[in-house]
Protein backbone atom coordinates (compact mmCIF):
# COMPACT_ATOMS: atom_id res chain seq x y z
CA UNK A 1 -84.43 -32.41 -129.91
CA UNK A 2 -86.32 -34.64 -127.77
CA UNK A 3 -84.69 -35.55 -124.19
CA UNK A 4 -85.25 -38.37 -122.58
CA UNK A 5 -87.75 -38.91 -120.24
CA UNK A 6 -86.07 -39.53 -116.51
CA UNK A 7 -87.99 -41.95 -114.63
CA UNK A 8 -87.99 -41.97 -111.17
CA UNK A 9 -89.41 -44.25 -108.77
CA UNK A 10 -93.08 -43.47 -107.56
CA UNK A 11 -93.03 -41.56 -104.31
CA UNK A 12 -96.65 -39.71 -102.94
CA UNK A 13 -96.14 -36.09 -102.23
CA UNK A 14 -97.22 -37.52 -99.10
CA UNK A 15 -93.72 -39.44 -98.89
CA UNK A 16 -91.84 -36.65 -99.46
CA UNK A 17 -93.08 -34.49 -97.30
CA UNK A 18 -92.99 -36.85 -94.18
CA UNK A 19 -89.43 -37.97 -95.58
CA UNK A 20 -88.35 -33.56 -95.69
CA UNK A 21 -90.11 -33.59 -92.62
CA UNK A 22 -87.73 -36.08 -90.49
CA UNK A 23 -85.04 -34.35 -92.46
CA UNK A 24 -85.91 -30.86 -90.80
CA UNK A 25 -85.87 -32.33 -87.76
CA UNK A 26 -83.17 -33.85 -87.54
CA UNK A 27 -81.14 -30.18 -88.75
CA UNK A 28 -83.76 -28.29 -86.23
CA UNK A 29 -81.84 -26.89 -83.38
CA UNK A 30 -82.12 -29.23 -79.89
CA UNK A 31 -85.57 -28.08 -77.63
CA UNK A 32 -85.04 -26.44 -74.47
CA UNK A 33 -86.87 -29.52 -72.85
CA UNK A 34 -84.31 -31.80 -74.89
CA UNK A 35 -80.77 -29.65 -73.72
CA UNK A 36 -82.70 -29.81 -70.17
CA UNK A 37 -82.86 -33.70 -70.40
CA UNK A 38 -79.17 -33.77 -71.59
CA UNK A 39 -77.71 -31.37 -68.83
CA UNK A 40 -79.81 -33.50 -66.49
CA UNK A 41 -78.02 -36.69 -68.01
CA UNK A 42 -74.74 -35.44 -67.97
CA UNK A 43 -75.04 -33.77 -64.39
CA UNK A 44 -76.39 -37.26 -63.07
CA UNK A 45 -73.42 -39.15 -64.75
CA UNK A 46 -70.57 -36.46 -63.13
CA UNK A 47 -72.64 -36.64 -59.63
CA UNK A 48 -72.49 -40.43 -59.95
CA UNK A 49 -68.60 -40.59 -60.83
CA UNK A 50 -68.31 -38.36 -57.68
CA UNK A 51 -69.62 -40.31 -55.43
CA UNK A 52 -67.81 -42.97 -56.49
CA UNK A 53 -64.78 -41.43 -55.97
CA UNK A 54 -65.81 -40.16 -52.25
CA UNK A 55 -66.38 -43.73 -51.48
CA UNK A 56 -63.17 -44.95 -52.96
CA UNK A 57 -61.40 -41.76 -50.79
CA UNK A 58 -63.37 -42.60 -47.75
CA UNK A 59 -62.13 -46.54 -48.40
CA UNK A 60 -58.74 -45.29 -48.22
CA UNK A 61 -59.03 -43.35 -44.89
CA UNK A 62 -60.42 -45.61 -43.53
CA UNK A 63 -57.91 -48.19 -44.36
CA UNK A 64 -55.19 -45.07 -43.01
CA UNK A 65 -56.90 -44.41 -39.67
CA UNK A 66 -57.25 -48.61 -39.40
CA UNK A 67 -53.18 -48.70 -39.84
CA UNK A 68 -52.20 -45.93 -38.22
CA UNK A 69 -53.92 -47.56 -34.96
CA UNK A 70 -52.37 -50.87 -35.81
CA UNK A 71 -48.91 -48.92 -35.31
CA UNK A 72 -49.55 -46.98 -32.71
CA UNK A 73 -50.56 -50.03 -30.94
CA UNK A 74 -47.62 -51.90 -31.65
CA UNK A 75 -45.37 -49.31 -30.47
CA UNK A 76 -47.37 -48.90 -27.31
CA UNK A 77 -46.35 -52.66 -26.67
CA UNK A 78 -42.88 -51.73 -27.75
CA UNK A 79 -43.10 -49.39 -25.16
CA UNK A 80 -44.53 -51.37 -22.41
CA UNK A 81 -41.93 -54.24 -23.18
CA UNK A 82 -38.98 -51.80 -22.74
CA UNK A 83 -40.46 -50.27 -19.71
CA UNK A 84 -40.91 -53.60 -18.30
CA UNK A 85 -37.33 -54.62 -19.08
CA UNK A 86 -35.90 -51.55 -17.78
CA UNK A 87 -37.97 -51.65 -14.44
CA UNK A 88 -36.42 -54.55 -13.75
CA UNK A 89 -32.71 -53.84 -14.65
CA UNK A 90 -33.29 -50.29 -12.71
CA UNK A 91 -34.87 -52.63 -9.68
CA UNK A 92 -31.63 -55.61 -9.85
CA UNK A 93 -29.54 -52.09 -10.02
CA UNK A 94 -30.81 -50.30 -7.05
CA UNK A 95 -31.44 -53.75 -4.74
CA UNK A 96 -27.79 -54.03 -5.33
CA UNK A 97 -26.99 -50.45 -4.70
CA UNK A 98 -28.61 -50.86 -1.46
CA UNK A 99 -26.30 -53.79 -0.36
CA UNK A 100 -23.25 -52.36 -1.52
CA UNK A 101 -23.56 -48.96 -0.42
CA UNK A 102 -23.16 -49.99 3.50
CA UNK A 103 -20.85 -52.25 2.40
CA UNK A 104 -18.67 -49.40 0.97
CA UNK A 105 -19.42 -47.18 4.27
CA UNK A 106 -18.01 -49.73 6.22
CA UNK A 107 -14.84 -50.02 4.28
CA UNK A 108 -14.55 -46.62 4.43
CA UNK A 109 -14.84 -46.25 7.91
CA UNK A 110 -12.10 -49.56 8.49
CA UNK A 111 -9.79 -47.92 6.79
């Protein structure tokens, strides 16, 4: 019995080779220098995403320490303006006290 003959297209040993070549490579375990370059990568990428995030953390206290004195100056002038107000209530107070108390003495001493 006679088989058929199976034709197949015309390839060079030279083709296959190179072709079972690229193959091996491609299944060949990474290089040292190659896992080196990819650590390097991925440590530059995780560095980078850190300082990004220091920046962003430094944005935001700075933006704290900026509000923080925005309060405590406003509360200094709430301060003042009481102080102010009371100085003079505690002044109208005592000027009076100082007119009235003789006042009283002398009552005290008509009656």
């Amino acid at each position: 019995m006679d088989m058929p003959a199976v034709q197949t297209p015309l390839v060079s040993d030279e083709d296959m080779s190179s072709a079972l070549e690229e193959q091996l490579e491609q299944d060949a375990p990474p290089s040292v220098r190659s896992m080196i370059a990819n650590t390097g990568k991925t440590l530059k990428r995780f560095i980078d995403q850190m300082r990004r995030k220091e920046t962003e953390l430094e944005g935001v206290k700075a933006a704290a320490t900026a509000e923080f004195e925005r309060v405590v100056a406003l509360a200094k002038m709430v301060r003042d303006n009481c102080h102010a107000e009371t100085d003079a209530d505690l002044h109208q107070i005592r000027t009076t006290l100082e007119v009235l108390d003789p006042a009283r003495a002398k009552l005290s001493e008509m009656a």
